[in-house]
N, C-alpha and C. Protein backbone atom coordinates (compact mmCIF):
# COMPACT_ATOMS: atom_id res chain seq x y z
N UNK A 1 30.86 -43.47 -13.81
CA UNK A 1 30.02 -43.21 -12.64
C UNK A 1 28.57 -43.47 -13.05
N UNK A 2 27.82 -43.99 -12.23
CA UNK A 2 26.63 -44.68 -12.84
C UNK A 2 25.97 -43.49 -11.97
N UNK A 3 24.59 -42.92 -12.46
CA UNK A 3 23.10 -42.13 -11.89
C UNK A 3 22.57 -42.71 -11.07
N UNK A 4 22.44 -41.49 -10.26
CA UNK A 4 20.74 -42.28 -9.73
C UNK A 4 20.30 -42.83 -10.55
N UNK A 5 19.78 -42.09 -11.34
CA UNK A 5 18.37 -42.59 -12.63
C UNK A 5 19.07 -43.80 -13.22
N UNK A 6 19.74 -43.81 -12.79
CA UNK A 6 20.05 -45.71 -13.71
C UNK A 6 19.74 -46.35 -12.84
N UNK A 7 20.69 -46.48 -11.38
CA UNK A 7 20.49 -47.32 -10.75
C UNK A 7 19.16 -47.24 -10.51
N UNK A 8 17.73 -46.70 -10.63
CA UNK A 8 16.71 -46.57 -10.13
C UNK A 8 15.77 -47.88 -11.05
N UNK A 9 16.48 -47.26 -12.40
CA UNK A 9 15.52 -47.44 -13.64
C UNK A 9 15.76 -48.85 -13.74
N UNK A 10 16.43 -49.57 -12.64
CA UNK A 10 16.78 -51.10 -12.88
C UNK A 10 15.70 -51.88 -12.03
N UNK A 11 14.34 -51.19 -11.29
CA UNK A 11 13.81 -51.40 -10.95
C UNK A 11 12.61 -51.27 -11.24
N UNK A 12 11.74 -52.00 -11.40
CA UNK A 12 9.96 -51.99 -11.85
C UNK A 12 9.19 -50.31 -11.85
N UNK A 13 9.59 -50.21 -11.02
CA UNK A 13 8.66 -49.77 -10.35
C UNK A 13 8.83 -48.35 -10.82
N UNK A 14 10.59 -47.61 -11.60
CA UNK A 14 10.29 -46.57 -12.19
C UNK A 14 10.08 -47.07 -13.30
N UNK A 15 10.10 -48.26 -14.16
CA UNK A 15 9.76 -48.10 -15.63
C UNK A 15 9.02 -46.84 -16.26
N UNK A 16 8.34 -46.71 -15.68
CA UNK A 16 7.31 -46.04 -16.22
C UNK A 16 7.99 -44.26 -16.26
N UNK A 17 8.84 -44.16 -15.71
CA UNK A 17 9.06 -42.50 -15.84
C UNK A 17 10.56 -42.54 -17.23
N UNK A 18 10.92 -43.87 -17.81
CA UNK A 18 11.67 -43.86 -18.89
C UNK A 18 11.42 -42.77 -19.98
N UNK A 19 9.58 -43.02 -20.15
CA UNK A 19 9.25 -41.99 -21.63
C UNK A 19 9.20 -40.45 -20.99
N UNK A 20 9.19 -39.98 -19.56
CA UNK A 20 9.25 -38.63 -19.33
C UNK A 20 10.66 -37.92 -19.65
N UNK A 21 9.97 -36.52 -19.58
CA UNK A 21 11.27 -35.58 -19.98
C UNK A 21 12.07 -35.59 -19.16
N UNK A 22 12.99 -35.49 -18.57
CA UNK A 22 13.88 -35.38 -17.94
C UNK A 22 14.96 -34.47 -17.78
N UNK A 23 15.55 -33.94 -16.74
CA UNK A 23 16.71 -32.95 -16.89
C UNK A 23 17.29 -33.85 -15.79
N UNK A 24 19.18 -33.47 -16.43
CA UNK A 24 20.01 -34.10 -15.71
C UNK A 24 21.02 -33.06 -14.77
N UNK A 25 20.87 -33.21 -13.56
CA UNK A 25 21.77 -31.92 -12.97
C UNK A 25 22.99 -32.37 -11.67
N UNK A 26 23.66 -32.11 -11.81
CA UNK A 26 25.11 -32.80 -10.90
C UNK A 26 24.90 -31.52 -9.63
N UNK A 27 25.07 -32.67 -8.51
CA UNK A 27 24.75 -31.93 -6.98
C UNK A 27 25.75 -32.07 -6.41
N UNK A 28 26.44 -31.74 -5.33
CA UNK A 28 27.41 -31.98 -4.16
C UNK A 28 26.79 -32.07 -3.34
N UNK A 29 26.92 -33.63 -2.50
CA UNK A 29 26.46 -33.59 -1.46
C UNK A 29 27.76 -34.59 -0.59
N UNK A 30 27.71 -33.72 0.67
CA UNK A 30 29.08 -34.97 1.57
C UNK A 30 30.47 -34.49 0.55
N UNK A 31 30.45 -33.65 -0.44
CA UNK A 31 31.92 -33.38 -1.04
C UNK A 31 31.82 -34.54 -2.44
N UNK A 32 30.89 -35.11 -2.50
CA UNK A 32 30.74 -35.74 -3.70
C UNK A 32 29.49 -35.31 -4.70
N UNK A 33 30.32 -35.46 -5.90
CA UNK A 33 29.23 -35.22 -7.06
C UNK A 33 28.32 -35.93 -7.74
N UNK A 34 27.11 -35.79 -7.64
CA UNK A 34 25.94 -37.06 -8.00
C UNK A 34 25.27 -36.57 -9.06
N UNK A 35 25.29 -37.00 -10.68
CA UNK A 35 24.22 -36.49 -11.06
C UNK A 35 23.04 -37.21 -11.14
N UNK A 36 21.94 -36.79 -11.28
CA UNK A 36 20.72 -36.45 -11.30
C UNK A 36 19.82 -36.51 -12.46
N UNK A 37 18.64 -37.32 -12.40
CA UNK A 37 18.40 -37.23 -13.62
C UNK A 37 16.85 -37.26 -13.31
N UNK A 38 16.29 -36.17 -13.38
CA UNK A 38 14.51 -36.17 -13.04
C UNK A 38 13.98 -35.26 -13.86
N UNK A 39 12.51 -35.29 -13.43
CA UNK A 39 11.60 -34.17 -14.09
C UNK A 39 11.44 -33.34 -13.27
N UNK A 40 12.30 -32.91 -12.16
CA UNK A 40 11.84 -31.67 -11.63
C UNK A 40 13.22 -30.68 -11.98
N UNK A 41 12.87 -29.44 -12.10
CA UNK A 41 13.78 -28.21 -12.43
C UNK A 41 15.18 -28.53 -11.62
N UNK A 42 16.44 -27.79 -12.41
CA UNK A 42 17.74 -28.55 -11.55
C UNK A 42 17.29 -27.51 -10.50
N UNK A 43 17.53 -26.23 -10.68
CA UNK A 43 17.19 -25.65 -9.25
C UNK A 43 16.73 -26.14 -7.77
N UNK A 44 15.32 -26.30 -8.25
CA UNK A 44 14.70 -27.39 -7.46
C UNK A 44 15.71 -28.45 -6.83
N UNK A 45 16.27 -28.85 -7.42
CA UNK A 45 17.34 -30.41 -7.00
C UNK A 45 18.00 -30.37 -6.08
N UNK A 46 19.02 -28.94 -6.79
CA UNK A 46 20.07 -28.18 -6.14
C UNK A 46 19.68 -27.86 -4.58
N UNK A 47 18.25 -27.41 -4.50
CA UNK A 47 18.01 -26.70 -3.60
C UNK A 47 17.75 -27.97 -2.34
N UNK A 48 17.48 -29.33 -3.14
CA UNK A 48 17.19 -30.71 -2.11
C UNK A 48 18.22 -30.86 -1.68
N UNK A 49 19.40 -30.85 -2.29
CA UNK A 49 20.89 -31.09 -2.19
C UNK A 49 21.16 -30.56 -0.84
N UNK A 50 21.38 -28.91 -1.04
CA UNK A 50 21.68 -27.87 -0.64
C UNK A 50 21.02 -28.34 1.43
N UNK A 51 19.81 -28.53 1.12
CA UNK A 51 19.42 -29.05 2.42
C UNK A 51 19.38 -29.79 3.21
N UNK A 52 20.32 -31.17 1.98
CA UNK A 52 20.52 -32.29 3.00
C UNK A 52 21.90 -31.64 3.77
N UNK A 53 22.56 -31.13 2.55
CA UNK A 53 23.49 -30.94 3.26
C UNK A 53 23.79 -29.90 4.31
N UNK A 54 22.79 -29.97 4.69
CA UNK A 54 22.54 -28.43 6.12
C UNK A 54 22.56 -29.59 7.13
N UNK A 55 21.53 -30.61 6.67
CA UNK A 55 21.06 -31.48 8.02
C UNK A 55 22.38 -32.32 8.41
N UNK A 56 23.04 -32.62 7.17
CA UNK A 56 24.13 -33.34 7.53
C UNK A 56 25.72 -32.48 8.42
N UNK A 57 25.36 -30.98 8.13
CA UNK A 57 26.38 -30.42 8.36
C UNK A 57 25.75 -29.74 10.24
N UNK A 58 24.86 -30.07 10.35
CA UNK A 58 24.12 -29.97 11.61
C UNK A 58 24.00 -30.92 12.59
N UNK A 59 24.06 -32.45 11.73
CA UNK A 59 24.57 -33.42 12.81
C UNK A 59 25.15 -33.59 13.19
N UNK A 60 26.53 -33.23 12.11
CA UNK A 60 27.97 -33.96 12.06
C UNK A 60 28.69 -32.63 13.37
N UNK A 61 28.28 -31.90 13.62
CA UNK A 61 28.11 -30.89 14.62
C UNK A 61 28.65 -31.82 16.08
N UNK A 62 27.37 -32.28 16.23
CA UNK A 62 27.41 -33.18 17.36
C UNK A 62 28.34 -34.63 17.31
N UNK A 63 28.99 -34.44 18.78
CA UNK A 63 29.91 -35.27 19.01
C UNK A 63 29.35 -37.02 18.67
N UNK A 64 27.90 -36.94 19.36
CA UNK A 64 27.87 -38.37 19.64
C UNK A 64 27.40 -39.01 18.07
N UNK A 65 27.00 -38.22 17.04
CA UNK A 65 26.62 -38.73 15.67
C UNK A 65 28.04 -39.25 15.53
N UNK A 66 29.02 -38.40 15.67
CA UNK A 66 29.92 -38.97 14.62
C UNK A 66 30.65 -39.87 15.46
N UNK A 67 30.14 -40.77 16.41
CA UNK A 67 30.82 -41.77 16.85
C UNK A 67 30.07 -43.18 16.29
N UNK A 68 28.90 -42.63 15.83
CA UNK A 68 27.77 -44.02 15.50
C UNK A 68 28.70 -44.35 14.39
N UNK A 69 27.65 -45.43 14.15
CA UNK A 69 27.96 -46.56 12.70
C UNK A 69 27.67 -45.51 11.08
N UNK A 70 27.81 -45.56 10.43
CA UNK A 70 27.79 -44.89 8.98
C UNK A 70 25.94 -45.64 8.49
N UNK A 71 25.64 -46.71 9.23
CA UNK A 71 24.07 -46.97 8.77
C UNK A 71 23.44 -46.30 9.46
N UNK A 72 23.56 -46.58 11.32
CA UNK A 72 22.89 -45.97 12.13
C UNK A 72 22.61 -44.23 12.06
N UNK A 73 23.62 -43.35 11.25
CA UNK A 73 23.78 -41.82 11.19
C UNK A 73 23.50 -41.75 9.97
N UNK A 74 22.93 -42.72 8.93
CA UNK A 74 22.00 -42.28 7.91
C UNK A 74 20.51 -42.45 8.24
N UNK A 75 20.01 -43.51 9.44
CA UNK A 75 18.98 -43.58 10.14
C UNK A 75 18.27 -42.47 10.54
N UNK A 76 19.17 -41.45 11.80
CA UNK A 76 19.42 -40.57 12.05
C UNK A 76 18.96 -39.75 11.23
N UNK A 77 19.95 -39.12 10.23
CA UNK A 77 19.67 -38.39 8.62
C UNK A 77 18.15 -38.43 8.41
N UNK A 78 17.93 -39.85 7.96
CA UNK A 78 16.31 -39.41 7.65
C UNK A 78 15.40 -39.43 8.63
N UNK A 79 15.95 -39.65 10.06
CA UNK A 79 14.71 -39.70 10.62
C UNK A 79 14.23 -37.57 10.97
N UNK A 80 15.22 -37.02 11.38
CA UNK A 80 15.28 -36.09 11.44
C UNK A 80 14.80 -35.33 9.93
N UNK A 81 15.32 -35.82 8.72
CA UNK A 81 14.20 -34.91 7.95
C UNK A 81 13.02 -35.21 7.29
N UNK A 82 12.34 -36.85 8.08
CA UNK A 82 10.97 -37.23 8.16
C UNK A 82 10.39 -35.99 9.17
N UNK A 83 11.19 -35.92 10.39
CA UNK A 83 10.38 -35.03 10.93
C UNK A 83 10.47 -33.47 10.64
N UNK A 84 11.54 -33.25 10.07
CA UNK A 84 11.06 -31.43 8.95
C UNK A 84 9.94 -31.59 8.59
N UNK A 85 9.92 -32.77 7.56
CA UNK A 85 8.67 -32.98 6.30
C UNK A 85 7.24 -33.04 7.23
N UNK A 86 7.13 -33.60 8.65
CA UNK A 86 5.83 -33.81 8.64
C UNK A 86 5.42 -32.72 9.69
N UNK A 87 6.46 -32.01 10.16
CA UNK A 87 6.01 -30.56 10.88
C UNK A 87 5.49 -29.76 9.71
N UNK A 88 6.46 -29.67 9.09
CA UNK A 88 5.54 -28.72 7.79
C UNK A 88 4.75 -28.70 7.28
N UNK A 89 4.39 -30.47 6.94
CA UNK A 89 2.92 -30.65 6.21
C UNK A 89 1.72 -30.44 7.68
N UNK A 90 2.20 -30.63 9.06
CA UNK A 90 1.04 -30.08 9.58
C UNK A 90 0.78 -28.46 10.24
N UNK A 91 1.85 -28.24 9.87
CA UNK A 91 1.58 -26.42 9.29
C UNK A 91 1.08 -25.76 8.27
N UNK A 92 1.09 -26.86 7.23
CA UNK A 92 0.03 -26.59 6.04
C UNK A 92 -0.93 -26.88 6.08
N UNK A 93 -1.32 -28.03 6.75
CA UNK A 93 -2.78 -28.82 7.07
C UNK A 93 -3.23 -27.51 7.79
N UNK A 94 -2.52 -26.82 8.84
CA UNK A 94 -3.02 -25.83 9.73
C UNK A 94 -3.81 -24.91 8.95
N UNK A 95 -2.98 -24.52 8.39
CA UNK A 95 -2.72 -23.04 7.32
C UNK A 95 -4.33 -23.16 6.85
N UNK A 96 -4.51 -24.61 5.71
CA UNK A 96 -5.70 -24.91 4.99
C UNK A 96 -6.52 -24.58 6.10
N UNK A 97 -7.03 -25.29 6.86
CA UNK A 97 -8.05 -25.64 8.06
C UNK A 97 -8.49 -24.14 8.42
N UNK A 98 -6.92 -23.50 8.71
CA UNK A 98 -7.75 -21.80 8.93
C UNK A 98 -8.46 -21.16 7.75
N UNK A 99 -7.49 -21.29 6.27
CA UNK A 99 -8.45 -20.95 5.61
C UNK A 99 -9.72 -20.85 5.16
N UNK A 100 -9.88 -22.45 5.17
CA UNK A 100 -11.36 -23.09 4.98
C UNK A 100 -12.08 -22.59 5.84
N UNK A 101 -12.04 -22.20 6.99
CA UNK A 101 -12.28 -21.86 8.13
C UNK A 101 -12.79 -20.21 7.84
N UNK A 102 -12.02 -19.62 7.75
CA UNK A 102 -12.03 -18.26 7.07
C UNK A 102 -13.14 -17.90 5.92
N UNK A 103 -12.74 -18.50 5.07
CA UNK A 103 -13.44 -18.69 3.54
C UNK A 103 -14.80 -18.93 3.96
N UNK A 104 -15.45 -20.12 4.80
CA UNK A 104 -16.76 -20.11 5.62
C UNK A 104 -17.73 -18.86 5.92
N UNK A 105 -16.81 -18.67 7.09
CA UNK A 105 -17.13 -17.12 7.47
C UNK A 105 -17.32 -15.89 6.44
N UNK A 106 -16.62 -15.74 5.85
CA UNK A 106 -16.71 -15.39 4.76
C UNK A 106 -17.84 -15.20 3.69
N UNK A 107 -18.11 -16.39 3.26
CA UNK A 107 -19.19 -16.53 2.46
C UNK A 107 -20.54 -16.69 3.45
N UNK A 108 -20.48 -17.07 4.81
CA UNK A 108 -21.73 -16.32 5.47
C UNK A 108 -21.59 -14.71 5.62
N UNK A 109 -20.76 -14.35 5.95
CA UNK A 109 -21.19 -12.87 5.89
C UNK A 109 -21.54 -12.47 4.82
N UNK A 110 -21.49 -12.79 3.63
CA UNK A 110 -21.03 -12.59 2.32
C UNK A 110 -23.03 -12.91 2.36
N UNK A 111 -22.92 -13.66 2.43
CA UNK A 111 -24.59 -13.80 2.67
C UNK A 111 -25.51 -13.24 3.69
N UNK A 112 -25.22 -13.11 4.71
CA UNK A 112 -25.77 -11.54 5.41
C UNK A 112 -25.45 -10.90 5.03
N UNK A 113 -25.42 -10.55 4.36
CA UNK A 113 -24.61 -8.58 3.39
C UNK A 113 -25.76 -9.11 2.94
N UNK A 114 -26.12 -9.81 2.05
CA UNK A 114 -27.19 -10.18 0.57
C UNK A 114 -28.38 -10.14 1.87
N UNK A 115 -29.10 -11.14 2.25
CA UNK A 115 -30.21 -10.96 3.40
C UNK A 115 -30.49 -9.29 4.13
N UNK A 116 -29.36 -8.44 4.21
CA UNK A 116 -29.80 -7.42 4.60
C UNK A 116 -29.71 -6.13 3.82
N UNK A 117 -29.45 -6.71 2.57
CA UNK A 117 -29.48 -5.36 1.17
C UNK A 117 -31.17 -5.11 0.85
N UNK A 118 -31.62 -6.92 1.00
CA UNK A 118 -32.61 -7.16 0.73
C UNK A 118 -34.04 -6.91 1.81
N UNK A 119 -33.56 -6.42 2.88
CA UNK A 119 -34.60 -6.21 4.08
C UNK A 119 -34.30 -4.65 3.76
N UNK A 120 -33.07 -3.96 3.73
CA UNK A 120 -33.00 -2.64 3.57
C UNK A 120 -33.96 -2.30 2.08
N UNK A 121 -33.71 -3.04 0.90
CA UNK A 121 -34.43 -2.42 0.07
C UNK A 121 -35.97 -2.75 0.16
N UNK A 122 -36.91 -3.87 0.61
CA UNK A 122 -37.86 -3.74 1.24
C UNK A 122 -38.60 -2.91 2.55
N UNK A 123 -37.68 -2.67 3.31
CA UNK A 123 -37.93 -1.10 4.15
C UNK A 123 -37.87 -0.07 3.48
N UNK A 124 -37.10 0.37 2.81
CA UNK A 124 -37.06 1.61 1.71
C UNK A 124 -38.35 1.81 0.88
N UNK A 125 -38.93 0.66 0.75
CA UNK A 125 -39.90 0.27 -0.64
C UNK A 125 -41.56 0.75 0.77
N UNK A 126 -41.34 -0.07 1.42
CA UNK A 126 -42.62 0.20 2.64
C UNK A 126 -42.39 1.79 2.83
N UNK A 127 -41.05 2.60 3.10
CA UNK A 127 -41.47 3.83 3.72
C UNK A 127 -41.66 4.75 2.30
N UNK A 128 -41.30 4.49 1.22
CA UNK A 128 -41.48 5.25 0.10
C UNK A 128 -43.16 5.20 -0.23
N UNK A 129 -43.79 4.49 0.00
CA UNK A 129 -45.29 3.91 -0.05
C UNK A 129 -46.01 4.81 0.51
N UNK A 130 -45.61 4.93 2.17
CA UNK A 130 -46.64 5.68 2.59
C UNK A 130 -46.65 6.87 2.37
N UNK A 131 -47.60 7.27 2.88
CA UNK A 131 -48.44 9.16 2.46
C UNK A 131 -46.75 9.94 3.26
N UNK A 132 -46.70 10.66 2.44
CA UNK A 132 -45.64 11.82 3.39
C UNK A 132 -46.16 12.51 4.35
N UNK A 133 -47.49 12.47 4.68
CA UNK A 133 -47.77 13.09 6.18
C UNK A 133 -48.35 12.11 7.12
N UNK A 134 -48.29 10.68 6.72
CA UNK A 134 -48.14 9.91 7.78
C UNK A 134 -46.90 9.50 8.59
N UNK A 135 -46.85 10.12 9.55
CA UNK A 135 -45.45 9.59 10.73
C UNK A 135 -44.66 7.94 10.23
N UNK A 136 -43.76 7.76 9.80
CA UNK A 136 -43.03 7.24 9.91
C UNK A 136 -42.71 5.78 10.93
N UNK A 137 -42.67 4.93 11.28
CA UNK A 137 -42.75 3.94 12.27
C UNK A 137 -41.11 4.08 13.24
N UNK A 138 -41.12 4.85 14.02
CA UNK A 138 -40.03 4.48 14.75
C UNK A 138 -39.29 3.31 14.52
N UNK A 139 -40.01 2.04 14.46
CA UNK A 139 -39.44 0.83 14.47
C UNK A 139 -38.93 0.04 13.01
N UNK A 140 -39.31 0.23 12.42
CA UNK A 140 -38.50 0.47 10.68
C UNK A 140 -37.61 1.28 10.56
N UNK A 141 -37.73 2.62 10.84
CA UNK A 141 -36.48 3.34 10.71
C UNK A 141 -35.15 2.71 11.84
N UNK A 142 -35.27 1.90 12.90
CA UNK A 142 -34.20 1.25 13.63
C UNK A 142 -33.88 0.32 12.82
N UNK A 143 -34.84 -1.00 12.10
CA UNK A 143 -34.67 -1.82 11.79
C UNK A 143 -33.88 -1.78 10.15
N UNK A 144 -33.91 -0.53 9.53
CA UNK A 144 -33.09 0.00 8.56
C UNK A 144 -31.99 0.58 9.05
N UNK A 145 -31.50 1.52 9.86
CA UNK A 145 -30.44 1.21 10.71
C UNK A 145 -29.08 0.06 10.72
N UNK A 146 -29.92 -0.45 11.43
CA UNK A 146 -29.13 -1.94 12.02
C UNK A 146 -29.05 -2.50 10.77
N UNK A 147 -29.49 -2.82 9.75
CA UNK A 147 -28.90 -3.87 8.83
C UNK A 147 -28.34 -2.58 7.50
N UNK A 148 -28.14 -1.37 7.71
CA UNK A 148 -27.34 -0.78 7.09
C UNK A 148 -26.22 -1.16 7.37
N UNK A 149 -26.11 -0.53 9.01
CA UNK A 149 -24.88 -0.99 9.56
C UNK A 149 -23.99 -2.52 9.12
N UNK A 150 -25.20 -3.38 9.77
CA UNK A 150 -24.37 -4.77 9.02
C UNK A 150 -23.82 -4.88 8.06
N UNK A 151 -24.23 -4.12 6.89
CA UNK A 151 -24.05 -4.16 5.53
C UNK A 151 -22.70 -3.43 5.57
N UNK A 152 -22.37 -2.59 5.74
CA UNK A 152 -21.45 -1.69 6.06
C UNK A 152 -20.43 -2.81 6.82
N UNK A 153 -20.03 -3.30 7.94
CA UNK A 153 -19.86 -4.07 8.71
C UNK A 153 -19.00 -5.55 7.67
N UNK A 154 -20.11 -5.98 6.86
CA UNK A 154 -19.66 -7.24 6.60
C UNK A 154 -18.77 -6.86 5.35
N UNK A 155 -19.31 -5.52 4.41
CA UNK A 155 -18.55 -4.98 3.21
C UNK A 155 -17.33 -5.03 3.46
N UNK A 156 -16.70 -4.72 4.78
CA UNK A 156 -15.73 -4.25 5.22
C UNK A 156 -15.05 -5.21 5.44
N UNK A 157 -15.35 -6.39 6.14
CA UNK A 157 -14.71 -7.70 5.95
C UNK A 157 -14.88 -8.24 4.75
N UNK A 158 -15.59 -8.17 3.61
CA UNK A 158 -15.26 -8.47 2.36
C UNK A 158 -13.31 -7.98 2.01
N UNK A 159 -13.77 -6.83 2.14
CA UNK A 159 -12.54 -5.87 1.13
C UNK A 159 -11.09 -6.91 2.15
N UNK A 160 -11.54 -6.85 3.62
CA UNK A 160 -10.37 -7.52 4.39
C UNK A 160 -9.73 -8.75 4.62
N UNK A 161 -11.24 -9.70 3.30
CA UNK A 161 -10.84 -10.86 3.42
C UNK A 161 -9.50 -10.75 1.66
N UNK A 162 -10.53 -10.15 1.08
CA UNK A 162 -9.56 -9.66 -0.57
C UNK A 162 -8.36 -9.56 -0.30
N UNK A 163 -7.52 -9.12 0.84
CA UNK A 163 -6.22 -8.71 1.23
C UNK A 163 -4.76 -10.04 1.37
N UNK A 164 -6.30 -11.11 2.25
CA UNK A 164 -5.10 -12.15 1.97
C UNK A 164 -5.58 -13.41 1.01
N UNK A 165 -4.15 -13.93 0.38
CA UNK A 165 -4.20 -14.30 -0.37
C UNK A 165 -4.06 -15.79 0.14
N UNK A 166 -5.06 -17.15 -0.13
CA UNK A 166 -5.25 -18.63 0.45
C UNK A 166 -3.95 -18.78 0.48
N UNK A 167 -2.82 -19.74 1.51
CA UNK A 167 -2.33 -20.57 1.26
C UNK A 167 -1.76 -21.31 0.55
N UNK A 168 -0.86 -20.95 0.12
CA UNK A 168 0.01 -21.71 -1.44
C UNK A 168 0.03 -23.72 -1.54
N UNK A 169 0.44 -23.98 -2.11
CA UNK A 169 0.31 -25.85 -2.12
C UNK A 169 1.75 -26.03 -0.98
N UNK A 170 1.61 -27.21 -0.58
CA UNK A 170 2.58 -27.40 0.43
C UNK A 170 4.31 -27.23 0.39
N UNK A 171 4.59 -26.97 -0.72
CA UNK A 171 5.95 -27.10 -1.17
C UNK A 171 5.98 -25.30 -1.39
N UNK A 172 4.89 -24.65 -1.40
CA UNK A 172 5.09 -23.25 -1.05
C UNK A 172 5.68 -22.44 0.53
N UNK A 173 4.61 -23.76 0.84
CA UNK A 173 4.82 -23.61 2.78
C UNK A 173 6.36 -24.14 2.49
N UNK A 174 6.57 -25.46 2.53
CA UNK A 174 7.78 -25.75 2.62
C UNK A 174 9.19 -24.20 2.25
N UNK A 175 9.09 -23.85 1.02
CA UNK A 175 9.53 -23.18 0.78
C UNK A 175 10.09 -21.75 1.61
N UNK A 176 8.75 -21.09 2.14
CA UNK A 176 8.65 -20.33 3.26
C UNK A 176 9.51 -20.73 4.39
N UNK A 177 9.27 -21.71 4.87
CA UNK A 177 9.63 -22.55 6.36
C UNK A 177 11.18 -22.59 6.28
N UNK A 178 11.71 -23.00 5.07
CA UNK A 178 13.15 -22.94 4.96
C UNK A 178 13.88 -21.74 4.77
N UNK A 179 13.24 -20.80 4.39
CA UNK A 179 13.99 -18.99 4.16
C UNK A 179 13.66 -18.73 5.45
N UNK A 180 12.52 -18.98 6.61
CA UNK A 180 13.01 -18.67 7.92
C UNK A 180 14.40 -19.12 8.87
């Protein structure tokens, strides 16, 4: 029984993955055994296996697949898990975009917190100055106030941004998407 990785390696274009490490791992897919010969974990493999053979056991479901041609219902096959692959990658594109998005916000508040530590400790510094029996300015004591508050305010979305954790690389999403 000849490999993938042979029949592959008869072509240009993997030469180049000859000197990598490699693990070899035997899959069932369709009731037949294929081994396998790559650099990614057998698990991993198993688990590619494992999912064609969902899609295949999901077509073969339907009446009118299994009347097509054996080329036309491998057509089929991948066109259906081109489109898994590119829903997911634009649920990850999503995912990023909010983050980045997030992370923004973020580091502006993150910078109003800093702009108003710095107006609070310059108000502090003006009312510590004056005479203790000169009245106080109504309007400093608001304006210390309000950017306490902020401070308070944005701290708080600090600690709430700490909670979640960015977006894993796309094969994390992927990962996720398939245990739903």
């Amino acid at each position: 029984m000849s490999t993938f990785t042979d029949r592959c390696l008869k072509y240009e274009i993997f030469e180049g993955f000859k000197n990598m490490e490699r693990n070899s791992t035997d899959v069932i897919i369709e009731d037949k055994v294929y081994k396998i010969s790559t650099d990614q974990d057998a698990s991993y493999v198993r688990e590619l296996a494992e999912y064609i053979n969902e899609k295949m056991e999901l077509l073969h479901r339907q009446s009118a697949y299994s009347k097509q041609a054996n080329a036309f219902r491998q057509i089929i096959l991948l066109m259906n898990m081109a489109d898994d692959y590119c829903r997911m990658k634009q649920q990850a594109e999503e995912a990023t975009r909010k983050y980045e998005q997030q992370e923004a916000e973020f580091y502006n508040m993150k910078r109003e917190m800093v702009n108003m530590q710095m107006t609070i400790a310059s108000l502090k510094k003006q009312l510590q100055e004056k005479p203790k029996t000169q009245a106080v300015c109504p309007y400093l004591q608001s304006l210390a106030k309000e950017a306490e508050a902020k401070n308070t305010q944005t701290a708080q979305a600090s600690q709430e941004k700490k909670q979640y954790p960015p977006y894993g690389s796309f094969a994390n999403s992927a990962a996720a998407h398939k245990k739903k």
